[in-house]
Protein backbone atom coordinates (compact mmCIF):
# COMPACT_ATOMS: atom_id res chain seq x y z
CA UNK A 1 -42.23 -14.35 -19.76
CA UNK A 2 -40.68 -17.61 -20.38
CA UNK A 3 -42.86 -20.40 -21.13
CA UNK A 4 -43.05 -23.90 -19.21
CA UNK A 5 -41.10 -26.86 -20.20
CA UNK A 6 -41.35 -29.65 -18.72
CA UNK A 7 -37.56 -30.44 -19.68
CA UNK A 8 -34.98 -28.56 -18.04
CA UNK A 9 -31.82 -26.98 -18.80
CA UNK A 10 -28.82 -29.00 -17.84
CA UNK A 11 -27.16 -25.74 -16.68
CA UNK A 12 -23.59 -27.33 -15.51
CA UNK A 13 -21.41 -29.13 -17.78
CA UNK A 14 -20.29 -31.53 -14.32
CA UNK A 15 -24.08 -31.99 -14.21
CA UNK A 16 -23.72 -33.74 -17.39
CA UNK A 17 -21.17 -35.36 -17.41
CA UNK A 18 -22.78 -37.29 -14.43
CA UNK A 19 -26.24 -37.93 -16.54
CA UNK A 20 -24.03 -39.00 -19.60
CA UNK A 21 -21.88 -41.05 -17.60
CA UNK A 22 -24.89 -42.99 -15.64
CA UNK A 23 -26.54 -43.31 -18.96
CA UNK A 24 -23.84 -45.02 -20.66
CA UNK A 25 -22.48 -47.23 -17.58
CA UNK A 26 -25.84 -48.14 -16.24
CA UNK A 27 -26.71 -52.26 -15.31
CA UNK A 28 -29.76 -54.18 -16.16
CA UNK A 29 -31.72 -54.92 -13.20
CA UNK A 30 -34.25 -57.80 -13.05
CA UNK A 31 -37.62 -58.37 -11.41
CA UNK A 32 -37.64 -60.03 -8.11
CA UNK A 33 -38.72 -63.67 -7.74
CA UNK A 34 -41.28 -64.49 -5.57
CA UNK A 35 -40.52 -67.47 -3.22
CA UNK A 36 -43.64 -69.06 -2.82
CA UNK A 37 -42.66 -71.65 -0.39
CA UNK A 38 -41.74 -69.17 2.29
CA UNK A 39 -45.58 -67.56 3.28
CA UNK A 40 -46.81 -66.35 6.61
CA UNK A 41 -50.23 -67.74 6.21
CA UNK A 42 -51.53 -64.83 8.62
CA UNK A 43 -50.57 -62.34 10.66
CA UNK A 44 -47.36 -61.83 12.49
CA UNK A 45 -47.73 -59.77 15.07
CA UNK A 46 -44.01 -59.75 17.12
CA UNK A 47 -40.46 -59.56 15.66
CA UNK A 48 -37.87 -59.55 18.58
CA UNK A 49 -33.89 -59.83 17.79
CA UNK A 50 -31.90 -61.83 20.24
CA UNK A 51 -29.50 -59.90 22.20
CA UNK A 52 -26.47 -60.38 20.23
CA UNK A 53 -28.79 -60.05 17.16
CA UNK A 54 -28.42 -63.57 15.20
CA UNK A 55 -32.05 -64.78 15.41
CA UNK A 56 -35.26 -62.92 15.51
CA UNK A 57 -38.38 -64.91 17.50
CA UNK A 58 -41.17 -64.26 15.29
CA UNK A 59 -44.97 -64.58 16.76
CA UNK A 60 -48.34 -64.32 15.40
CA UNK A 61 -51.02 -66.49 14.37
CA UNK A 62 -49.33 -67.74 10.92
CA UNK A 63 -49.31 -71.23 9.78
CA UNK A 64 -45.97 -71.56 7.66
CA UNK A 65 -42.85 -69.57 7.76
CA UNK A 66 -40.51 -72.13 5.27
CA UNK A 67 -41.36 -75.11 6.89
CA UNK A 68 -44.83 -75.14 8.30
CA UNK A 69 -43.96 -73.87 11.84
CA UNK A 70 -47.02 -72.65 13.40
CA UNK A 71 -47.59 -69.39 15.75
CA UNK A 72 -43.56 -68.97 16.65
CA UNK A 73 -40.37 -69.01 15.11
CA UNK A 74 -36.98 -68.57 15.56
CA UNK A 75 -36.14 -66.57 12.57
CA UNK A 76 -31.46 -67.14 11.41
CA UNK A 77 -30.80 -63.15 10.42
CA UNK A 78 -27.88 -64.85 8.31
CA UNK A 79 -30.11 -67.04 6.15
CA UNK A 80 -33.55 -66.10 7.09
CA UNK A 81 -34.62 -69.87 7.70
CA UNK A 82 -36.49 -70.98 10.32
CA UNK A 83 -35.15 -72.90 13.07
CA UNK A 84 -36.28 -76.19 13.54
CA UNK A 85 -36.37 -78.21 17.48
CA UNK A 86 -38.26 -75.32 19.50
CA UNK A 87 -40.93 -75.51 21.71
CA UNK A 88 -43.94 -74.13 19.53
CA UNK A 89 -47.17 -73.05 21.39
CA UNK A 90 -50.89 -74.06 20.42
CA UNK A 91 -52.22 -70.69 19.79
CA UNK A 92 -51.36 -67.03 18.73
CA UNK A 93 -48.42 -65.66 20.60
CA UNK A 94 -49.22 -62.05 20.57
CA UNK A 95 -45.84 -60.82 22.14
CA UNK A 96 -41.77 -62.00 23.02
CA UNK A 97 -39.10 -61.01 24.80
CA UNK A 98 -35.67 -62.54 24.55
CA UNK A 99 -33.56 -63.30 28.02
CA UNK A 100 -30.55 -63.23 28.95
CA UNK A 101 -29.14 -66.49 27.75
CA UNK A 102 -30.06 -67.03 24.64
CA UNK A 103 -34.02 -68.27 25.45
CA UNK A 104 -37.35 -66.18 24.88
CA UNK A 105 -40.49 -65.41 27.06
CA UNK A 106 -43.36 -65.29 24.83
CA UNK A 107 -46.96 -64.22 25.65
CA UNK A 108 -50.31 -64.64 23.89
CA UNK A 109 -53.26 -66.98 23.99
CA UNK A 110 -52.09 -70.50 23.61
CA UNK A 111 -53.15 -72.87 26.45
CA UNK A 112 -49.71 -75.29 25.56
CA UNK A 113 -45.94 -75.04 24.61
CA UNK A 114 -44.61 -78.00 23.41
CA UNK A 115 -47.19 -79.88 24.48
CA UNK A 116 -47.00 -78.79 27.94
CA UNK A 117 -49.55 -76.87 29.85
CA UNK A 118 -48.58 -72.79 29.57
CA UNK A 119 -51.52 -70.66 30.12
CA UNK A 120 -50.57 -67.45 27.97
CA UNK A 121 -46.77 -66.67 29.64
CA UNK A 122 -43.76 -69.08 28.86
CA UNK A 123 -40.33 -69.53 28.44
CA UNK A 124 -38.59 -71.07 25.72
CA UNK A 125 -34.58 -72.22 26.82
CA UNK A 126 -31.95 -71.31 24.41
CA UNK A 127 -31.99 -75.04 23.09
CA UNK A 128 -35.40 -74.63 22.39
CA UNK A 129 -36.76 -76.64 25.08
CA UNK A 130 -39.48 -75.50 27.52
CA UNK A 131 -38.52 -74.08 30.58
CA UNK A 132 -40.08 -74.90 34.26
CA UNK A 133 -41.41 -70.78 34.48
CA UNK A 134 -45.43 -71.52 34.77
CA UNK A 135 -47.67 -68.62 35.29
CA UNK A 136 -50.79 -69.03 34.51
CA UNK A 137 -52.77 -65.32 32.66
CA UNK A 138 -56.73 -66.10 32.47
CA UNK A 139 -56.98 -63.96 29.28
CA UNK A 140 -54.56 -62.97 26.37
CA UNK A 141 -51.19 -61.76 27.45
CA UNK A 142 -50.11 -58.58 25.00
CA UNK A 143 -46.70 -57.62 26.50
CA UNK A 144 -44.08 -58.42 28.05
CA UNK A 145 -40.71 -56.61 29.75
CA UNK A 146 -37.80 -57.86 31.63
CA UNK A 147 -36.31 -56.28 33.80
CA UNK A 148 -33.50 -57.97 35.93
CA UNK A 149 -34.90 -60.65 37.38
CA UNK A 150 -38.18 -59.75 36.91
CA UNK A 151 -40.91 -60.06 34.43
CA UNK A 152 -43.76 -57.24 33.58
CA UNK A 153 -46.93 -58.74 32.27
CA UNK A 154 -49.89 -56.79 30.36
CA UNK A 155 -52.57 -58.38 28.92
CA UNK A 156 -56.37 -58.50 28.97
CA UNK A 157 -56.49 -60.73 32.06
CA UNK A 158 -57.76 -60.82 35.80
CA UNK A 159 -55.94 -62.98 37.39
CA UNK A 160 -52.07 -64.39 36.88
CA UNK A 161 -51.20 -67.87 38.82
CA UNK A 162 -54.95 -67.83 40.38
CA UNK A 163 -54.25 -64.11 42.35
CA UNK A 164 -56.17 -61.06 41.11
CA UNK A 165 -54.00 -58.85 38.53
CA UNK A 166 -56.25 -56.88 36.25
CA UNK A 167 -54.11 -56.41 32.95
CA UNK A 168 -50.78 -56.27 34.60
CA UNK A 169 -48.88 -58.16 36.72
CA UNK A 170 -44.97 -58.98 38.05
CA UNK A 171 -43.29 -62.02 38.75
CA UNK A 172 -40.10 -63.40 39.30
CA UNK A 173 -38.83 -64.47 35.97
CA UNK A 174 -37.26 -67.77 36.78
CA UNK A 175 -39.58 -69.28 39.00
CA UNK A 176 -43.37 -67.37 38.42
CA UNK A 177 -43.33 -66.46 42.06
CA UNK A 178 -45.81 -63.51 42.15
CA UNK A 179 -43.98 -60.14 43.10
């Protein structure tokens, strides 16, 4: 019986070769930097890419992300800065969904977007700027689809624009109206 070692045989000449060659051409590498003025402050719970992919809308209940940006930001996937001139709302966004055009639906607990009244469902325009789309959720809003013209809303609510929708609800994406 042949003891245990630990160490093996290199058993093909090609094998090393490889190890020899690896050994003797091998780089340096360093330890990673931390960036400390670039933290989340909290959670982040939704990271959406656009449709063509060159921002990511980031939500969550986070205080800084670069810049101190709270609750939402619109993440460049070339640089990874945040971008600055978008509607931010006043509370957790728990969930996004990006549109068509370039703009974002977001859904959480906030109360305002920008400073304007959005009860847990709104719509951020691709320049950042609020859009008209009210619909009012009496309770967190945890998802969101669209589909078409219209948008699916889940949550932990009762009622959506003052009419009874326990947890889910459908509405016409550019104007709210109830489907």
């Amino acid at each position: 019986m042949v003891p245990f070692s630990p160490v093996r045989r290199l058993e093909s000449p090609l094998m090393a070769m490889a190890l020899a060659f690896t050994m003797a051409f091998s780089t340096t590498s360093h330890a990673q930097t931390l960036n400390t003025d670039w933290w989340y402050g909290a959670q982040v719970h939704s990271m959406v890419p656009s449709l063509d992919g060159s921002v990511i809308y980031m939500g969550g209940d986070f205080r800084y992300v670069g810049p101190p940006i709270h609750y939402a930001a619109l993440l460049d996937t070339e640089t990874g800065q945040a971008q600055t001139g978008t509607s931010l709302p006043n509370n957790t966004v728990y969930c996004s969904f990006p549109d068509d055009n370039g703009g974002w639906y977001i859904g959480g607990i906030f109360t305002h977007v920008g400073g304007q009244p959005r009860e847990g469902v709104a719509h951020i325009n691709s320049d950042g700027s609020l859009s008209d789309l009210q619909v009012a959720a009496d309770g967190p809003v945890y998802s969101l689809l669209l589909d078409g013209s219209t948008l699916y809303i889940g949550g932990s609510f009762d009622t959506i624009a003052g009419q009874p929708r326990a947890g889910l609800a459908a509405v016409e994406a550019s104007t709210g109206a109830l489907l």
